[in-house]
N, C-alpha and C. Protein backbone atom coordinates (compact mmCIF):
# COMPACT_ATOMS: atom_id res chain seq x y z
N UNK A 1 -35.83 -0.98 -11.13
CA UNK A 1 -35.78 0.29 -10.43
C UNK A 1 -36.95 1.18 -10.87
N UNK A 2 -37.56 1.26 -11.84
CA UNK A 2 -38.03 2.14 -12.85
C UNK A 2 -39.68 1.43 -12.08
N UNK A 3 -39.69 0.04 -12.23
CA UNK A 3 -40.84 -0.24 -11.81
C UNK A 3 -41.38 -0.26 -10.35
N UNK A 4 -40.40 -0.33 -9.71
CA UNK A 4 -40.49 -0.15 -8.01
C UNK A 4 -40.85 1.55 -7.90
N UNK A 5 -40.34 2.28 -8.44
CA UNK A 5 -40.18 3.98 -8.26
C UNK A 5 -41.92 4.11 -8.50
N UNK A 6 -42.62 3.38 -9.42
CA UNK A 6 -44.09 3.58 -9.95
C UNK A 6 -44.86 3.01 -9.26
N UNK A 7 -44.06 2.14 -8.08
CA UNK A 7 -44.83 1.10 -7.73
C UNK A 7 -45.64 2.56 -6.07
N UNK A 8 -43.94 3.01 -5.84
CA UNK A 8 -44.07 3.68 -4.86
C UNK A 8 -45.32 5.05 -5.11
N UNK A 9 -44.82 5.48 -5.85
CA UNK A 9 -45.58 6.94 -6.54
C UNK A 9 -47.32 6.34 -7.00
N UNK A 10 -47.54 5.58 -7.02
CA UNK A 10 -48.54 5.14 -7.63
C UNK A 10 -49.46 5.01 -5.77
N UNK A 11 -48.54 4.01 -5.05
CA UNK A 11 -49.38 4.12 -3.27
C UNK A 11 -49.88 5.55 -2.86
N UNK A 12 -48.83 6.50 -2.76
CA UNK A 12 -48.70 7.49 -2.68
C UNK A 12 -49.89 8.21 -3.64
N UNK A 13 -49.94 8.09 -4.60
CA UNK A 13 -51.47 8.97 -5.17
C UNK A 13 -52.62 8.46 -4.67
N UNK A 14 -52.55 6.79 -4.67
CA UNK A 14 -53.88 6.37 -3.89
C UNK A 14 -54.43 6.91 -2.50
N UNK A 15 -52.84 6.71 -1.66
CA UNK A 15 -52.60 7.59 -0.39
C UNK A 15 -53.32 9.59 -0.22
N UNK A 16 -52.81 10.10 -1.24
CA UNK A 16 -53.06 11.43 -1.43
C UNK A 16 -54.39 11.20 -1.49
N UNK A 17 -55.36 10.53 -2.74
CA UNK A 17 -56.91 10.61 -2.72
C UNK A 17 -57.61 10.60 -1.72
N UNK A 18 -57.25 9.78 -1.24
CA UNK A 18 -57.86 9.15 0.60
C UNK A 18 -57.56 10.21 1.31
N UNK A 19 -56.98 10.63 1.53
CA UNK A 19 -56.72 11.17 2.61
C UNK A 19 -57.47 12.79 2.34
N UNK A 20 -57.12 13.38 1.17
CA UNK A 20 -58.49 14.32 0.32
C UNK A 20 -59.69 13.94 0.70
N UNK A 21 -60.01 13.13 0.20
CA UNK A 21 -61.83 12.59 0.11
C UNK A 21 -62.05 12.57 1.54
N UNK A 22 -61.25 12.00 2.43
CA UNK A 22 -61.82 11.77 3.95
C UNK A 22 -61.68 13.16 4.57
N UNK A 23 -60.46 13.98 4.41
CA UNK A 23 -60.79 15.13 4.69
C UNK A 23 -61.93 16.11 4.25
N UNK A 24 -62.79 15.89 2.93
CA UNK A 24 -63.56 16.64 2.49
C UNK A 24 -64.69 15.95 3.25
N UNK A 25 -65.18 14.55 3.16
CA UNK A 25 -66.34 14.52 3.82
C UNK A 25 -65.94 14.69 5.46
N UNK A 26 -64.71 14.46 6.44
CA UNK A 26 -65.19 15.24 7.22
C UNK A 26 -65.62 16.16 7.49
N UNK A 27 -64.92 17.59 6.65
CA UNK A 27 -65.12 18.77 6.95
C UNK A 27 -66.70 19.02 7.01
N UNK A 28 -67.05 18.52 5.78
CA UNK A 28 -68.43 18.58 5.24
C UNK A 28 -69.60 17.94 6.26
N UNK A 29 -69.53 17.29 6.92
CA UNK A 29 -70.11 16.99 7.93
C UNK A 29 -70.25 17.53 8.73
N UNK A 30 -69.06 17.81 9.60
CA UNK A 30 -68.66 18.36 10.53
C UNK A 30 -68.91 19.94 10.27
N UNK A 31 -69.13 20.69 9.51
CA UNK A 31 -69.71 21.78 8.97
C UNK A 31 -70.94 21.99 9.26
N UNK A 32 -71.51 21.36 8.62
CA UNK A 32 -73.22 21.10 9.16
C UNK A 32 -73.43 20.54 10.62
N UNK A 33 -72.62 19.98 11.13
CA UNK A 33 -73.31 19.54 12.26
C UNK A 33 -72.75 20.72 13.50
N UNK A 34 -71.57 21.49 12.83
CA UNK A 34 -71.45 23.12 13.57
C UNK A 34 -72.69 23.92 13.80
N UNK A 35 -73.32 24.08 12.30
CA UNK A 35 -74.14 25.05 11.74
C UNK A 35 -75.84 24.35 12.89
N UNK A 36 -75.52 23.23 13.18
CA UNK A 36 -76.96 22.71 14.19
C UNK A 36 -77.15 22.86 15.29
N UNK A 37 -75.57 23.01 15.54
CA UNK A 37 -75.50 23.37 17.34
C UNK A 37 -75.31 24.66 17.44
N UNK A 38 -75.38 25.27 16.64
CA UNK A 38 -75.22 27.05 16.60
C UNK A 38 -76.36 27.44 16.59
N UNK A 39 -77.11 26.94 15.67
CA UNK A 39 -78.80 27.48 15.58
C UNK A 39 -79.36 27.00 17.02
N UNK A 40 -79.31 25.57 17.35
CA UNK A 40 -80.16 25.33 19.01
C UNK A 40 -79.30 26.48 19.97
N UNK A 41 -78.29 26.57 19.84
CA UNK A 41 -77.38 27.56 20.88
C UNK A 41 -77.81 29.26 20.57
N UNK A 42 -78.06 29.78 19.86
CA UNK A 42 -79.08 30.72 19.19
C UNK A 42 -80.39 31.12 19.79
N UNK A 43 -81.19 29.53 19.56
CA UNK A 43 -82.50 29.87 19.79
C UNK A 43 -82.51 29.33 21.18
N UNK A 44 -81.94 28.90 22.16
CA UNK A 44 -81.20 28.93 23.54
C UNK A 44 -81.60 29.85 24.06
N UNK A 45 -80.31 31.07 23.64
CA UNK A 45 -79.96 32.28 24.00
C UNK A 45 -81.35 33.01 23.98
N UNK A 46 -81.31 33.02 22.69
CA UNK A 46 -82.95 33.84 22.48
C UNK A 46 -84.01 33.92 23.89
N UNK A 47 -84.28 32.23 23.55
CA UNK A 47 -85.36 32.03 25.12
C UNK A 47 -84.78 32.61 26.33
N UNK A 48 -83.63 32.72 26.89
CA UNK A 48 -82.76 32.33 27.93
C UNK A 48 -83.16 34.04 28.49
N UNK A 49 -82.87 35.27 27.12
CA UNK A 49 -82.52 36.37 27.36
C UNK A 49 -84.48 37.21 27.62
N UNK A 50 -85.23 36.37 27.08
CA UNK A 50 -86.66 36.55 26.81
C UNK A 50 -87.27 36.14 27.79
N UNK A 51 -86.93 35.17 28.79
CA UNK A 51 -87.25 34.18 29.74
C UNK A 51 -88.94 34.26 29.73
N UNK A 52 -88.90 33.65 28.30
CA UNK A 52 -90.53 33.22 28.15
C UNK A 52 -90.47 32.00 27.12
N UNK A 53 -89.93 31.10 27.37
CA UNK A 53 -89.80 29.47 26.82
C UNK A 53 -90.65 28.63 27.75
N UNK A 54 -91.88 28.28 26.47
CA UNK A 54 -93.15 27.18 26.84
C UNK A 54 -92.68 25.91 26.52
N UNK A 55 -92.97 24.84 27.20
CA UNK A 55 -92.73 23.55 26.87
C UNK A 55 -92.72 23.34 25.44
N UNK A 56 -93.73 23.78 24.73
CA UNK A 56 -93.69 23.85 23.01
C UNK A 56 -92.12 23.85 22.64
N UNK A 57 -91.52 25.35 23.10
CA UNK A 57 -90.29 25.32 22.68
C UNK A 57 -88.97 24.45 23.33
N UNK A 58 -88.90 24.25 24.64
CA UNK A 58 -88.36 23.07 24.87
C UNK A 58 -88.15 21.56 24.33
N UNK A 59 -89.58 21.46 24.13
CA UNK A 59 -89.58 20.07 23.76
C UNK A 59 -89.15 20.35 22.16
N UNK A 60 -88.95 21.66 21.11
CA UNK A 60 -88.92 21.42 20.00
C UNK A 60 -87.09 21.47 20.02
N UNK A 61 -86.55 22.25 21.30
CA UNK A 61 -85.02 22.34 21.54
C UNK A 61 -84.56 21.17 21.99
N UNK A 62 -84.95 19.90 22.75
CA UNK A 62 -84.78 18.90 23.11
C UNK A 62 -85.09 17.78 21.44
N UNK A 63 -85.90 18.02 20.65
CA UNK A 63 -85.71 16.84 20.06
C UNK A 63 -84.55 17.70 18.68
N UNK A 64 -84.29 18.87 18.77
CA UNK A 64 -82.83 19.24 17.83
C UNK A 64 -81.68 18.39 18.53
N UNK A 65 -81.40 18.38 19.79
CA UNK A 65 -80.23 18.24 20.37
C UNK A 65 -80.34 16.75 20.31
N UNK A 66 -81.60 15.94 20.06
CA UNK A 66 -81.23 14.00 20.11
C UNK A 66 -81.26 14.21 18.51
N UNK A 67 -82.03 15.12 17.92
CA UNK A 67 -81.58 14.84 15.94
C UNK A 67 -79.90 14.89 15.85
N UNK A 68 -79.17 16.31 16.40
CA UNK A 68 -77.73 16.39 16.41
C UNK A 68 -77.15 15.43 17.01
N UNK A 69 -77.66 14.84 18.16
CA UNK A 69 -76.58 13.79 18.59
C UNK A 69 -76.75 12.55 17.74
N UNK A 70 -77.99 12.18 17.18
CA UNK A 70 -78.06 11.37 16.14
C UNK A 70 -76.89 10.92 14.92
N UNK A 71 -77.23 12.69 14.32
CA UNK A 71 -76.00 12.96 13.44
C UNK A 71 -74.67 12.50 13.57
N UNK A 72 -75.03 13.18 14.67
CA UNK A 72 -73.08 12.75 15.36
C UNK A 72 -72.88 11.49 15.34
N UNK A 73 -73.95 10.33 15.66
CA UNK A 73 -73.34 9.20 15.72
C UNK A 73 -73.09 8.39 14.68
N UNK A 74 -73.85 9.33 13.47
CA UNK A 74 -73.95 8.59 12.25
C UNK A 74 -72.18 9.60 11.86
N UNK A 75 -72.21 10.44 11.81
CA UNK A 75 -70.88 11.12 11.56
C UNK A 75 -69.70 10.11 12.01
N UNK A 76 -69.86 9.57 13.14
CA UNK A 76 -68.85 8.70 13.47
C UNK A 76 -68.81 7.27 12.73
N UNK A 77 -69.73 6.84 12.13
CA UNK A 77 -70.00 5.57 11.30
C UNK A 77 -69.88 6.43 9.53
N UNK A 78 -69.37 7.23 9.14
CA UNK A 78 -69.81 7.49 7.47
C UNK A 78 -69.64 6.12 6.73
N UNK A 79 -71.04 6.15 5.75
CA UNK A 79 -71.22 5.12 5.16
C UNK A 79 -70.27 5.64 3.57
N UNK A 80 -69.82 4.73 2.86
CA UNK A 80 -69.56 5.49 1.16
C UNK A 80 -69.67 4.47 0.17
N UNK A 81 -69.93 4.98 -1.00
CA UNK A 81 -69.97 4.17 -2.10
C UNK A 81 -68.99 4.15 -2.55
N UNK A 82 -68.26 3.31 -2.83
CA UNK A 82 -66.60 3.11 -3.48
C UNK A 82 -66.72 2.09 -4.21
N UNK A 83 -65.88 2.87 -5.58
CA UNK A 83 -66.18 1.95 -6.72
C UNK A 83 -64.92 1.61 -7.02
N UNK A 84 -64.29 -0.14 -7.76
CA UNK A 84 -63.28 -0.49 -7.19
C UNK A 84 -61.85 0.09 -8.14
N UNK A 85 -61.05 -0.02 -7.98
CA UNK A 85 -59.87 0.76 -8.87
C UNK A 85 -59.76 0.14 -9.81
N UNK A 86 -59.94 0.43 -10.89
CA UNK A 86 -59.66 -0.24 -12.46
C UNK A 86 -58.16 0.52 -12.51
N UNK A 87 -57.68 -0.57 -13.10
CA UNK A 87 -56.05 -0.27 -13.61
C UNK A 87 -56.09 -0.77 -15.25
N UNK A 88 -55.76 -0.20 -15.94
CA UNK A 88 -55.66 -0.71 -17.51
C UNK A 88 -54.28 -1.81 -17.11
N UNK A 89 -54.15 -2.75 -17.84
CA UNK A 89 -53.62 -3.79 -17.28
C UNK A 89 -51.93 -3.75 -18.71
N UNK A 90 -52.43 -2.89 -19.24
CA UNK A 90 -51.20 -2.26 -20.50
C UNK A 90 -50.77 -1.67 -19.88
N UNK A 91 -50.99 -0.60 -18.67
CA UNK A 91 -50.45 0.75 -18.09
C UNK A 91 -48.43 0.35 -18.43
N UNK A 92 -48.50 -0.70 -17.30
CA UNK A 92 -46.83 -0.72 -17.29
C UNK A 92 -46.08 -1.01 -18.38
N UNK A 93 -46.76 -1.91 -19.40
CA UNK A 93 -45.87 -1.99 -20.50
C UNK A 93 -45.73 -0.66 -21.11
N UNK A 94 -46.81 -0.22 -21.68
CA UNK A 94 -46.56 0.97 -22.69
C UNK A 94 -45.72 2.18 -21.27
N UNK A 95 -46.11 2.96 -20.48
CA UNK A 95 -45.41 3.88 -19.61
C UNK A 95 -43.88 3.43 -18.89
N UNK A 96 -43.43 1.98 -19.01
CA UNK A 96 -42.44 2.31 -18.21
C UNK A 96 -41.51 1.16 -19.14
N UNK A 97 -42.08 0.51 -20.26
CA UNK A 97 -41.42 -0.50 -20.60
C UNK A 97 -41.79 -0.16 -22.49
N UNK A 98 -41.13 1.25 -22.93
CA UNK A 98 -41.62 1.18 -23.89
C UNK A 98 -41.39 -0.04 -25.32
């Protein structure tokens, strides 16, 4: 009983990490890739309200919006380094089997 209860609580923290870590690098992504479409949507407006946008600035607003969609597609692929779970292999004797 004692070892099944650890077995459960133990998924469950692995469960909790994951689900932390993936929420932090989404946010974190997804943060920045807010903060990219706000600035082109910005400097948009800017031109839009100025209605004096030269191809210069087009073409420099057109290659933000294929860098961001870039992002995005890499956002949808995140790569990570994961290093593998070491368990001390004593854990259960000494904690649950004194």
């Amino acid at each position: 009983v004692a070892l099944e209860k650890w077995r459960v609580e133990a998924h469950k923290t692995v469960e909790d990490y994951y689900e932390s870590k993936r929420r932090d690098f989404i946010d974190d992504r997804r943060g920045k890739l807010e903060k990219e479409v706000e600035r082109v949507r910005h400097t948009m407006d800017r031109l839009m309200r100025k209605h004096d946008a030269v191809q210069q600035d087009i073409d420099l607003l057109t290659q933000d919006i294929r860098l961001i969609e870039q992002k995005f597609s890499e956002f949808q692929s995140l790569r990570f380094t994961i290093h593998p779970l070491v368990i001390d292999g004593d854990l259960i004797i000494r904690d649950i089997f004194p």
